[in-house]
PDB file of N, CA and C in Angstrom:
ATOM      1  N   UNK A   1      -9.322  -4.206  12.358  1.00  0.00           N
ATOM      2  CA  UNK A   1     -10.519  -4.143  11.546  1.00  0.00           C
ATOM      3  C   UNK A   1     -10.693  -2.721  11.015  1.00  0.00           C
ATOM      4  N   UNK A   2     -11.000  -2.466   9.335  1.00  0.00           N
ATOM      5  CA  UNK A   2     -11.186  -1.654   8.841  1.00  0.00           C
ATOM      6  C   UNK A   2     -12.573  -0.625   9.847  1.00  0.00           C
ATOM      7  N   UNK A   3     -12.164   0.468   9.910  1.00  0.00           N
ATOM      8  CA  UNK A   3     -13.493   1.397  10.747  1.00  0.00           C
ATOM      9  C   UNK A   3     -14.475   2.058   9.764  1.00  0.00           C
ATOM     10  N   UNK A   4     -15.498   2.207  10.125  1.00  0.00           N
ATOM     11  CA  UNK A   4     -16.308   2.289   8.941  1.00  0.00           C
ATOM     12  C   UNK A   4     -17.096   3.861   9.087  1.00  0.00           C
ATOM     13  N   UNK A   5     -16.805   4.615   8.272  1.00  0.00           N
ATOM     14  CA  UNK A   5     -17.239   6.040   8.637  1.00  0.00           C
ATOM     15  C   UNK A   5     -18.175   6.502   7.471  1.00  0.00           C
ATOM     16  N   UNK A   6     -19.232   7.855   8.139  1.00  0.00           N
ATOM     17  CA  UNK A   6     -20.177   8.359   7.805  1.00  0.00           C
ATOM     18  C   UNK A   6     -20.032   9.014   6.672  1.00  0.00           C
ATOM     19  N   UNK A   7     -20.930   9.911   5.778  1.00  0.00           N
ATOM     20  CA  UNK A   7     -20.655  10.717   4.802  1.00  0.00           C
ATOM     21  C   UNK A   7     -20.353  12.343   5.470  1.00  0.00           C
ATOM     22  N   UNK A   8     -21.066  12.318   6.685  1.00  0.00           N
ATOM     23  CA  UNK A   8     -20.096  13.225   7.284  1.00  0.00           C
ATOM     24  C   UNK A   8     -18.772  13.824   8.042  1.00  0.00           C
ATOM     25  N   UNK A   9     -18.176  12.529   8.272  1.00  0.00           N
ATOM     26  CA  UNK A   9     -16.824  12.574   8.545  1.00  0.00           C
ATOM     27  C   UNK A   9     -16.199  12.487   7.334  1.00  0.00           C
ATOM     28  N   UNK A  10     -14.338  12.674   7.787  1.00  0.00           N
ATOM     29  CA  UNK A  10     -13.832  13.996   6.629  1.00  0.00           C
ATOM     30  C   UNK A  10     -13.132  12.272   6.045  1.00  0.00           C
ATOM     31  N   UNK A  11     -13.295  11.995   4.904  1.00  0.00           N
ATOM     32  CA  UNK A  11     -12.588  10.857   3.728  1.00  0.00           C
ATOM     33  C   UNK A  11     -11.170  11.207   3.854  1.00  0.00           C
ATOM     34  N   UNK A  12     -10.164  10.589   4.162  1.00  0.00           N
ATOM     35  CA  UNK A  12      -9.127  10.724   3.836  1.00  0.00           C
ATOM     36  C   UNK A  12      -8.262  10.172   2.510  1.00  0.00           C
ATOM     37  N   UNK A  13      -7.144  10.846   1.980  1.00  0.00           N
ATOM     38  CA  UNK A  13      -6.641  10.178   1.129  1.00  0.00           C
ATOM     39  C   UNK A  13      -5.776  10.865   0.726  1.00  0.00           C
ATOM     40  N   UNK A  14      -4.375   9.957  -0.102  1.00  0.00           N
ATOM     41  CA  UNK A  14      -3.069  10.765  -0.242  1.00  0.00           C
ATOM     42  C   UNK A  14      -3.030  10.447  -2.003  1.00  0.00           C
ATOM     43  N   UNK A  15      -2.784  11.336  -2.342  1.00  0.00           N
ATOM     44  CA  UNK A  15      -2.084  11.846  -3.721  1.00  0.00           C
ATOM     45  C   UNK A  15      -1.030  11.838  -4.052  1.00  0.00           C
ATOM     46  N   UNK A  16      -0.541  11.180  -5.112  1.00  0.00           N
ATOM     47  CA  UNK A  16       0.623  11.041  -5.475  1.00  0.00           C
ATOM     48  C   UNK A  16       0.957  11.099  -6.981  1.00  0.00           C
ATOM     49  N   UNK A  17       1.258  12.263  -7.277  1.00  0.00           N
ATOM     50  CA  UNK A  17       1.218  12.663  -8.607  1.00  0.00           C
ATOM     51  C   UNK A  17       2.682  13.128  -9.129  1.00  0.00           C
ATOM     52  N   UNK A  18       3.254  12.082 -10.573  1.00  0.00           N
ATOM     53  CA  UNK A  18       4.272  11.776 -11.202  1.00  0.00           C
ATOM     54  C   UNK A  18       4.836  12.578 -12.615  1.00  0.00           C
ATOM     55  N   UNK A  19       5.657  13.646 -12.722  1.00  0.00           N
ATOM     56  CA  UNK A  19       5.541  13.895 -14.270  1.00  0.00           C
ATOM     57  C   UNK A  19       6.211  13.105 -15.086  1.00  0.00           C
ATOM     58  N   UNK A  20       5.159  12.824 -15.843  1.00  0.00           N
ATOM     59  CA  UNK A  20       4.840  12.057 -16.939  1.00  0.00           C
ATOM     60  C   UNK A  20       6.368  12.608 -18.292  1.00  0.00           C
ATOM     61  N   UNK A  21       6.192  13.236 -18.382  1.00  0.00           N
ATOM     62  CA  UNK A  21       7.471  14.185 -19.278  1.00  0.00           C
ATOM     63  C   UNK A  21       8.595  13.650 -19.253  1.00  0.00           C
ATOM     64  N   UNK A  22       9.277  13.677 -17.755  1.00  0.00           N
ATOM     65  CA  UNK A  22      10.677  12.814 -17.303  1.00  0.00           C
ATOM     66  C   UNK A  22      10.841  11.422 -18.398  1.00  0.00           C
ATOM     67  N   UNK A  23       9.508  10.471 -18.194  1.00  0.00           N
ATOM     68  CA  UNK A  23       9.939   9.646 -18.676  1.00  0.00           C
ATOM     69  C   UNK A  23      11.037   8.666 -17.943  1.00  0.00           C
ATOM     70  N   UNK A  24      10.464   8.373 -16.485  1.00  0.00           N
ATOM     71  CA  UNK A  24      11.144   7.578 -15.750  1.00  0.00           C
ATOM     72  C   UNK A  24      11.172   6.000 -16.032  1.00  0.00           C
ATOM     73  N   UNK A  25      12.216   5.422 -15.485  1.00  0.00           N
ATOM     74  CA  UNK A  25      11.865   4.037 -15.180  1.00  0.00           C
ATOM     75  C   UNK A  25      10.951   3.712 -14.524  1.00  0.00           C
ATOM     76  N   UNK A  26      10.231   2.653 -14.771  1.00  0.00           N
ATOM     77  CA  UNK A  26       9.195   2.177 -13.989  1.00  0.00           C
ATOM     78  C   UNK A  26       9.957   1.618 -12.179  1.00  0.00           C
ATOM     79  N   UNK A  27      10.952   1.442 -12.565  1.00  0.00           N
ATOM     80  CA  UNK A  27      11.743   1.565 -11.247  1.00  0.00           C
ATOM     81  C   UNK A  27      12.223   2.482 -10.073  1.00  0.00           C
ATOM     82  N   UNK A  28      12.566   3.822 -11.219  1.00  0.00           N
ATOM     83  CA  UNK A  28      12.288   5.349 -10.953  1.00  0.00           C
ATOM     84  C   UNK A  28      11.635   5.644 -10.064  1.00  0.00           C
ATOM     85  N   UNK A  29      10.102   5.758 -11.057  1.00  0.00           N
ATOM     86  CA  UNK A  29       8.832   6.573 -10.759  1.00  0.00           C
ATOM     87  C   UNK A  29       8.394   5.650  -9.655  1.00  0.00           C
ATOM     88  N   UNK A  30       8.514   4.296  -9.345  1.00  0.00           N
ATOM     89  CA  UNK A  30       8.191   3.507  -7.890  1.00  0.00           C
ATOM     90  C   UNK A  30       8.905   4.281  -6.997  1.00  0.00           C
ATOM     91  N   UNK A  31      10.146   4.713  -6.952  1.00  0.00           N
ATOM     92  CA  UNK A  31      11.012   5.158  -5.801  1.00  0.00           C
ATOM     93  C   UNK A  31      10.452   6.827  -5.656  1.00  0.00           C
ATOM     94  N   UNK A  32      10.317   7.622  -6.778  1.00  0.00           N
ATOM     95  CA  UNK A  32       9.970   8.753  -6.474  1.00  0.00           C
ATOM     96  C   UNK A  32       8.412   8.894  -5.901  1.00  0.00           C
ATOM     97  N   UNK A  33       7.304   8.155  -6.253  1.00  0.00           N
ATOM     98  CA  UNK A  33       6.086   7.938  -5.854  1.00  0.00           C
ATOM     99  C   UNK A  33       6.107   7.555  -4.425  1.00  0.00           C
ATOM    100  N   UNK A  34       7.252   6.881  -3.910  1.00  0.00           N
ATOM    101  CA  UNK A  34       7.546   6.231  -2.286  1.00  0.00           C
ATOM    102  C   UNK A  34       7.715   7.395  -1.773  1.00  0.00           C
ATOM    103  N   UNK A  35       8.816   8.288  -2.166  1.00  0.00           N
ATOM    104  CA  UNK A  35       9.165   9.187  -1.616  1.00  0.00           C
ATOM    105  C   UNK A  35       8.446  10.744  -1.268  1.00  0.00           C
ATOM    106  N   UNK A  36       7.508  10.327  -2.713  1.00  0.00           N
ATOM    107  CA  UNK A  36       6.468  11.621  -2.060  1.00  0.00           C
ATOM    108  C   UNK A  36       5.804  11.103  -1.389  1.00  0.00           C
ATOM    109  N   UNK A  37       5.232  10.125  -1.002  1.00  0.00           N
ATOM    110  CA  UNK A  37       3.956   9.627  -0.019  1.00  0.00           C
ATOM    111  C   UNK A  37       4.558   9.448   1.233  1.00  0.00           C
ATOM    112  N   UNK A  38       5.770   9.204   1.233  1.00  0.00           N
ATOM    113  CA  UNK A  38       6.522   9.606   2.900  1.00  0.00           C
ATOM    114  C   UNK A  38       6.501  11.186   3.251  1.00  0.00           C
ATOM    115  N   UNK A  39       7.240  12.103   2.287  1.00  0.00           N
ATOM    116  CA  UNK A  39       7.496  13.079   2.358  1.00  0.00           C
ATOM    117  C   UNK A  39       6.081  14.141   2.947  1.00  0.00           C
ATOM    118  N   UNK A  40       5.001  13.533   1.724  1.00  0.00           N
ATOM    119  CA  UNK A  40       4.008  14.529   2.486  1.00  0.00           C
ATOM    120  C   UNK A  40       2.989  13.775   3.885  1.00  0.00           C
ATOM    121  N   UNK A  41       3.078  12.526   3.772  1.00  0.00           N
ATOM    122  CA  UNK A  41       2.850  11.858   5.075  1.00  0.00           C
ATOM    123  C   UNK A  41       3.382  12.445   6.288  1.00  0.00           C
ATOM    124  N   UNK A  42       4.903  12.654   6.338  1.00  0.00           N
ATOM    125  CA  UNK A  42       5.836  13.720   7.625  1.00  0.00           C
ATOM    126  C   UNK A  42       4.684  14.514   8.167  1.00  0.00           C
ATOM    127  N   UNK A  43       4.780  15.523   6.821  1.00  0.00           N
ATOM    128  CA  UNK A  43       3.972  16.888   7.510  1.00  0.00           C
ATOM    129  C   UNK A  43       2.515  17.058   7.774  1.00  0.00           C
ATOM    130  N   UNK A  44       1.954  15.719   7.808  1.00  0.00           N
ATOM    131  CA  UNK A  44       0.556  15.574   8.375  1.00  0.00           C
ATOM    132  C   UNK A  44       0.452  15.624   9.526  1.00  0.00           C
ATOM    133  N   UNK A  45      -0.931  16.252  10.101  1.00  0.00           N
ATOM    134  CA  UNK A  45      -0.761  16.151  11.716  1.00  0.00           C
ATOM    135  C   UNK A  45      -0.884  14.435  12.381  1.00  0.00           C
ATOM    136  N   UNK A  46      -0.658  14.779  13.190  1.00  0.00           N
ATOM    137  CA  UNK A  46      -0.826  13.124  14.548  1.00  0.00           C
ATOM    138  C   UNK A  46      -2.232  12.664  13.911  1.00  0.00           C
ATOM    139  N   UNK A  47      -3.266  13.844  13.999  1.00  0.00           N
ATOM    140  CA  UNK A  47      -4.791  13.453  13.808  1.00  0.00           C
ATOM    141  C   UNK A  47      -4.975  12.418  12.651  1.00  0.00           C
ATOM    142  N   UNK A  48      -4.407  13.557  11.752  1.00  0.00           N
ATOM    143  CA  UNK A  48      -4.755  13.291  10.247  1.00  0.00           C
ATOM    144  C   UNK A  48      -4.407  11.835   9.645  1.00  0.00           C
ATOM    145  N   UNK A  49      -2.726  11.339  10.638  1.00  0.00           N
ATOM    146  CA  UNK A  49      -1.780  10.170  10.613  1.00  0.00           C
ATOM    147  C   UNK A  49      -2.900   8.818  10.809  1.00  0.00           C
ATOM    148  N   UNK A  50      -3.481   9.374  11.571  1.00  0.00           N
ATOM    149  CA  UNK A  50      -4.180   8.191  12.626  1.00  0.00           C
ATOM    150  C   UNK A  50      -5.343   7.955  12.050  1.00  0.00           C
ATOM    151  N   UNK A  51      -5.848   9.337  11.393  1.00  0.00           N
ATOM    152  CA  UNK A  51      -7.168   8.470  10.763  1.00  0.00           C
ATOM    153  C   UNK A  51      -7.408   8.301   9.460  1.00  0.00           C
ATOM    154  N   UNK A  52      -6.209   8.396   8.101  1.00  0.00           N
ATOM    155  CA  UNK A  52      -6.145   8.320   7.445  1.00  0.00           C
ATOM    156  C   UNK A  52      -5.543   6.380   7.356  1.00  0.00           C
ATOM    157  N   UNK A  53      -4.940   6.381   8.645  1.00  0.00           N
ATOM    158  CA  UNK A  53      -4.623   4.632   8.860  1.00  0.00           C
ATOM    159  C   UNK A  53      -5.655   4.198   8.956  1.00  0.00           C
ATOM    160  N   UNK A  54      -6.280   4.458   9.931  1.00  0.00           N
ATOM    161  CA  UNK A  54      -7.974   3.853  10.687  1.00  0.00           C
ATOM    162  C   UNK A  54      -8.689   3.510   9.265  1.00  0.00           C
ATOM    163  N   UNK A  55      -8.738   4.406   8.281  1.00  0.00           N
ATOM    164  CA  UNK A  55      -9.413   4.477   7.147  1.00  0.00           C
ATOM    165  C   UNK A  55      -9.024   3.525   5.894  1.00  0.00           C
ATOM    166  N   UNK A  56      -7.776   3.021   6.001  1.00  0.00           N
ATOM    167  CA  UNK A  56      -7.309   1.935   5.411  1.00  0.00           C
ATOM    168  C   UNK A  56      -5.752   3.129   4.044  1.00  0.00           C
ATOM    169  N   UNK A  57      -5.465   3.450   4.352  1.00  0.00           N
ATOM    170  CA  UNK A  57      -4.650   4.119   3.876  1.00  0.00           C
ATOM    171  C   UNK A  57      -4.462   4.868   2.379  1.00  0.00           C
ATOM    172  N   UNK A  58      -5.796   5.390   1.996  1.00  0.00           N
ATOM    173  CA  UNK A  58      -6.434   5.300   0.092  1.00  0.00           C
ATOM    174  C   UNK A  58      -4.973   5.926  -0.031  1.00  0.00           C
ATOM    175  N   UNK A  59      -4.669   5.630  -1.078  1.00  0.00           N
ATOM    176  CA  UNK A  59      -3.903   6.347  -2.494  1.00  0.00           C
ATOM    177  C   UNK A  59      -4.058   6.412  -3.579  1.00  0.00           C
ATOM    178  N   UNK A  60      -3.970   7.711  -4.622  1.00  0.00           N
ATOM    179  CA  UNK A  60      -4.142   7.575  -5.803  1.00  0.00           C
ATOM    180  C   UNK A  60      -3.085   8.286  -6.344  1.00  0.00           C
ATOM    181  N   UNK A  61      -2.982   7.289  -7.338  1.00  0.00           N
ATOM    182  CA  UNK A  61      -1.000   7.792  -8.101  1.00  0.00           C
ATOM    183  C   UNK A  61      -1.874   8.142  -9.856  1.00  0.00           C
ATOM    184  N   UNK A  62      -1.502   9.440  -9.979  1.00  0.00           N
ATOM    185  CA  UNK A  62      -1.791  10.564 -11.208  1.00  0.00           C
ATOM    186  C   UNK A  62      -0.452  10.701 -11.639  1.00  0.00           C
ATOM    187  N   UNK A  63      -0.754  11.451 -13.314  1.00  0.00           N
ATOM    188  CA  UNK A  63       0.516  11.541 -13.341  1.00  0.00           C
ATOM    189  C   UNK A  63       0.360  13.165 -14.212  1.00  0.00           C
ATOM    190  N   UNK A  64       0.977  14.089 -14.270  1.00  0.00           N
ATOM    191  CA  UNK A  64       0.644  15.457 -14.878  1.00  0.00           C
ATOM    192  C   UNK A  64       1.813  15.443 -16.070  1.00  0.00           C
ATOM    193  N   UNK A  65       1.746  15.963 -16.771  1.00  0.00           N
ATOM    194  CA  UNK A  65       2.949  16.594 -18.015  1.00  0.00           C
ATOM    195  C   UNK A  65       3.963  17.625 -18.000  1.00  0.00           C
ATOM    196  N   UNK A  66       3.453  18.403 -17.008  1.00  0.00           N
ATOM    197  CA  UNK A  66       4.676  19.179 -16.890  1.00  0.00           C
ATOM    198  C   UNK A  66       4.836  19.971 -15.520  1.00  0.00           C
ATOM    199  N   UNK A  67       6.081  20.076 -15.454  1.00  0.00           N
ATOM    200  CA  UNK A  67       6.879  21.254 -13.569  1.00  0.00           C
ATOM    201  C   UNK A  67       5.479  22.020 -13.501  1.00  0.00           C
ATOM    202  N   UNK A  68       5.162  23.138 -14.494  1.00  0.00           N
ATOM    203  CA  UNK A  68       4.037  23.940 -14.293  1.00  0.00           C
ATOM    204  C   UNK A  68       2.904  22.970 -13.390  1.00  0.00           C
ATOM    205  N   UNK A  69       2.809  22.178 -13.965  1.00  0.00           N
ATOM    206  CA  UNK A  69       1.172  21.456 -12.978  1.00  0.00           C
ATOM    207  C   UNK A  69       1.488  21.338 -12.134  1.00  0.00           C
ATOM    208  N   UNK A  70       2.859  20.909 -11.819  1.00  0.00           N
ATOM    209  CA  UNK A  70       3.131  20.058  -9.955  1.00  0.00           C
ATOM    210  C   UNK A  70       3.067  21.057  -9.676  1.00  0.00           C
ATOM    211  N   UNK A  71       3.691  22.182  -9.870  1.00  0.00           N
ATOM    212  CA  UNK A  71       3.316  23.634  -8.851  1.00  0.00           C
ATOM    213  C   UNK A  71       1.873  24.239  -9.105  1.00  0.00           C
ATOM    214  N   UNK A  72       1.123  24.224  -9.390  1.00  0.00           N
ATOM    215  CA  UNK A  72      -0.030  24.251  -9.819  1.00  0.00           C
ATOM    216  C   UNK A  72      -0.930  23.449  -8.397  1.00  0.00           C
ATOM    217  N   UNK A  73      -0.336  22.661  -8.927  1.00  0.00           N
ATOM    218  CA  UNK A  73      -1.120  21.073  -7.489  1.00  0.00           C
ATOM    219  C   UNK A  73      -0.486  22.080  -6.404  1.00  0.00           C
ATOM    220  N   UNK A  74       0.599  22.237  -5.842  1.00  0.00           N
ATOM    221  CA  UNK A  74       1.104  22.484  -4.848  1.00  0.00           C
ATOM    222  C   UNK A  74       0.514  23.847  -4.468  1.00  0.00           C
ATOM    223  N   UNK A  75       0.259  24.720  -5.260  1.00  0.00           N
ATOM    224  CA  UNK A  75      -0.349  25.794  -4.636  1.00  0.00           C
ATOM    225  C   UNK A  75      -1.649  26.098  -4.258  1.00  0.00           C
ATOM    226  N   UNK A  76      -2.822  25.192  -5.286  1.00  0.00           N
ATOM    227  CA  UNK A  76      -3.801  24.901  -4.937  1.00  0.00           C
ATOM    228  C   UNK A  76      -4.110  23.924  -3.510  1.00  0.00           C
ATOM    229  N   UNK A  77      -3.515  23.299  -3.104  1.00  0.00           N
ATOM    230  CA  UNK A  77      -3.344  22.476  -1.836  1.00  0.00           C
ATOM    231  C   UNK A  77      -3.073  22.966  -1.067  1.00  0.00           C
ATOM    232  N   UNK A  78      -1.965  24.182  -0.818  1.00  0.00           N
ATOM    233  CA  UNK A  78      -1.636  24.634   0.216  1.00  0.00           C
ATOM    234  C   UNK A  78      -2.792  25.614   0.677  1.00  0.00           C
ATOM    235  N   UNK A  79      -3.809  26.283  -0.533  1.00  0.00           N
ATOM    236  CA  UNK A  79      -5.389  27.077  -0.401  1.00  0.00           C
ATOM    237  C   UNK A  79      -5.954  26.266   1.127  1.00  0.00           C
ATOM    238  N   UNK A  80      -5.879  25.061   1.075  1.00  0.00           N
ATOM    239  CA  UNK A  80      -6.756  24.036   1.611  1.00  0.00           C
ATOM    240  C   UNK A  80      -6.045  23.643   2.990  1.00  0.00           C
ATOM    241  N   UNK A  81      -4.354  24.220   3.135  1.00  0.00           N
ATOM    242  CA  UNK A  81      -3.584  23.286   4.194  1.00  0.00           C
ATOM    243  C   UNK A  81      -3.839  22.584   4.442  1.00  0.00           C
ATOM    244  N   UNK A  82      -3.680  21.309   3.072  1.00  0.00           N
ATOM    245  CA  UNK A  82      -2.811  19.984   3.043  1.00  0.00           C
ATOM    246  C   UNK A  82      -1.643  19.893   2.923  1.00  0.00           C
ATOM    247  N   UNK A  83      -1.215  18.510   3.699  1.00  0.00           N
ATOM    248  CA  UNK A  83      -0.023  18.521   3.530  1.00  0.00           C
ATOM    249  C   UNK A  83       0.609  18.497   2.587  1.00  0.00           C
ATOM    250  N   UNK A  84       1.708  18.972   1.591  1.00  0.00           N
ATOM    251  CA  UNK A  84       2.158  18.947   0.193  1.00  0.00           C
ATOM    252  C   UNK A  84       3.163  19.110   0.216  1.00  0.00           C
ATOM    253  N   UNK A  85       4.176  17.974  -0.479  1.00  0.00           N
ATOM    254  CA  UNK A  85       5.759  17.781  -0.335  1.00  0.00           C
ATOM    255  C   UNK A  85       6.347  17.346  -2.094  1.00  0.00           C
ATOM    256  N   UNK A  86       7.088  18.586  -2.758  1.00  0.00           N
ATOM    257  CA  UNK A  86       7.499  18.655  -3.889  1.00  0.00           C
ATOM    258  C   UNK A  86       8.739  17.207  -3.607  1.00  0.00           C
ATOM    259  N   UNK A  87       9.369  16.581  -4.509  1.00  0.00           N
ATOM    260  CA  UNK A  87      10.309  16.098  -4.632  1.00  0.00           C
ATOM    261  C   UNK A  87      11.278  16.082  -5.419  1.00  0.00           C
ATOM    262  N   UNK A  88      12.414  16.434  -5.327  1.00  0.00           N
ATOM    263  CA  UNK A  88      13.617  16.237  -5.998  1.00  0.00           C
ATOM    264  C   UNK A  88      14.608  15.506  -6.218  1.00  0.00           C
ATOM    265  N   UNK A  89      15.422  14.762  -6.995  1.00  0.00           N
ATOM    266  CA  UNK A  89      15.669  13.892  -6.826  1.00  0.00           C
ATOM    267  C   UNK A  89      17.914  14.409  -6.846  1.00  0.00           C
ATOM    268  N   UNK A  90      18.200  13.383  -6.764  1.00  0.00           N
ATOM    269  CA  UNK A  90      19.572  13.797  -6.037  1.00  0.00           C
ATOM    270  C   UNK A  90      20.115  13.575  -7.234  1.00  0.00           C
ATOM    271  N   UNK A  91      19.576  12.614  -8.502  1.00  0.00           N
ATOM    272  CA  UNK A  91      20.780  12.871  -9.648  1.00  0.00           C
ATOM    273  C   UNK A  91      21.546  12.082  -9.884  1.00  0.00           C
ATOM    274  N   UNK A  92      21.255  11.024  -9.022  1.00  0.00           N
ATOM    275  CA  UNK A  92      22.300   9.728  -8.925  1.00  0.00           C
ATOM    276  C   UNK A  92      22.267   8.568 -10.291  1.00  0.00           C
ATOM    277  N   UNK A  93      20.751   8.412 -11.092  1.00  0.00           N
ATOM    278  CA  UNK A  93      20.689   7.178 -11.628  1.00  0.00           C
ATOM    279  C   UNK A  93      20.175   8.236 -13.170  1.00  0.00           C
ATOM    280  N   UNK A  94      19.242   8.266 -13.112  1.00  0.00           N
ATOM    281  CA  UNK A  94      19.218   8.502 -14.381  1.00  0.00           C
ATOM    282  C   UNK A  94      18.061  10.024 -14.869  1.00  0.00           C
ATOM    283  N   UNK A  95      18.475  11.712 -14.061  1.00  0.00           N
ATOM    284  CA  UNK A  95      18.025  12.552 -14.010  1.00  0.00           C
ATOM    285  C   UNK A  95      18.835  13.318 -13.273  1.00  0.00           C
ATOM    286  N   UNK A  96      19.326  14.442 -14.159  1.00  0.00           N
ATOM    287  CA  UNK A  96      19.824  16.053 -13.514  1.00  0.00           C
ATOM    288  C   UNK A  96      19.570  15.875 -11.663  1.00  0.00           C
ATOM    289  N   UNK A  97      20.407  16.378 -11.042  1.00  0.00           N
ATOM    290  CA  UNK A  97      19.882  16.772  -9.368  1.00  0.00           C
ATOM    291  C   UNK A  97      19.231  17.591  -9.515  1.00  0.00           C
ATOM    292  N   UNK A  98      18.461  17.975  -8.425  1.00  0.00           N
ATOM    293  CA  UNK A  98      17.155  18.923  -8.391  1.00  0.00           C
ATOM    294  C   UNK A  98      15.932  18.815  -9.342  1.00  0.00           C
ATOM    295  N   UNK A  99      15.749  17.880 -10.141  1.00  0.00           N
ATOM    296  CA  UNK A  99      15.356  17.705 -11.097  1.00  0.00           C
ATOM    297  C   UNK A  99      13.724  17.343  -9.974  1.00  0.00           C
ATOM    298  N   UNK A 100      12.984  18.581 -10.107  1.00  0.00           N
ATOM    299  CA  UNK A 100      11.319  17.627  -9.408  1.00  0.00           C
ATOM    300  C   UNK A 100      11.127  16.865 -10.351  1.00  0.00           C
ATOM    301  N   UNK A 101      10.865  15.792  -9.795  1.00  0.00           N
ATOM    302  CA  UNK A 101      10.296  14.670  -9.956  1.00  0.00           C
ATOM    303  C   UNK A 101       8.619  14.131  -9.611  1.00  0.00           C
ATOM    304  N   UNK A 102       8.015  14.681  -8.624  1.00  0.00           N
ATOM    305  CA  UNK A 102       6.710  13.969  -7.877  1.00  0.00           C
ATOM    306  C   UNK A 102       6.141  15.400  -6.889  1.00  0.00           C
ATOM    307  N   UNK A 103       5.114  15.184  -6.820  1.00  0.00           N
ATOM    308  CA  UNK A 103       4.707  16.127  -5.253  1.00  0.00           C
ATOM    309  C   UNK A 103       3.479  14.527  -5.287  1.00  0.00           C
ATOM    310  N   UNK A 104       3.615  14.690  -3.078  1.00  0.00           N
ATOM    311  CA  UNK A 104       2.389  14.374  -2.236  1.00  0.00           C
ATOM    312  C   UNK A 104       1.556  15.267  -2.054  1.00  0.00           C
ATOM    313  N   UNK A 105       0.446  14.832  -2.221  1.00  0.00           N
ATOM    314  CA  UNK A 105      -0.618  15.831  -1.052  1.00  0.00           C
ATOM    315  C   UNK A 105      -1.290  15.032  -0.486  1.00  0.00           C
ATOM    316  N   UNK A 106      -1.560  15.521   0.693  1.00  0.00           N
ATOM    317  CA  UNK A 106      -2.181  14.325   1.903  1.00  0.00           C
ATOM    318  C   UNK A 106      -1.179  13.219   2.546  1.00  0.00           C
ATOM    319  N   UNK A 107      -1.858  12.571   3.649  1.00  0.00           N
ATOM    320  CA  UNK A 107      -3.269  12.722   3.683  1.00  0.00           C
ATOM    321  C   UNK A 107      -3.342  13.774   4.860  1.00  0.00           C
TER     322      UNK A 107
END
């Protein structure tokens, strides 16, 4: 059963933000969007794991225009130590290796 919390306990929720620019497959941007929401999921604490589940697991998938913003996101997040995991992709299907692709933040 979903747990039902106050306006003073802390809202959880994970971010998952796509550049738009690439111009991925919609097949793509599913796999790179997976991969940041694992990636920055990892580096969450035990706490954060547990009650961001308890909470029903929010996500919201954004998408920015260019490398500049994802690092942008990423440095502003780390102000806050959230968790935040850039992604790159290996180059295999249809994008350069190293090519960022996505950052997580949260939860």
């Amino acid at each position: 059963m979903r747990k039902i919390f106050s306006r003073t306990e802390k809202e959880y929720k994970q971010c998952i933000i796509l550049r738009a620019d690439l111009k991925l497959s919609k097949g793509k941007a599913a796999a790179q969007a997976a991969h940041a929401s694992i990636l920055s999921y990892d580096l969450a604490t035990m706490r954060d794991r547990k009650e961001w589940k308890e909470q029903g697991q929010k996500k919201v998938v954004l998408k920015v225009n260019t490398l500049d913003e994802i690092y942008n996101l990423k440095y502003e997040s780390e102000k806050f130590d959230l968790p935040v995991a850039i992604v790159e992709d290996a180059g295999l299907t249809e994008i350069p290796p190293g090519t960022v692709t996505a950052i997580g933040i949260g939860p």
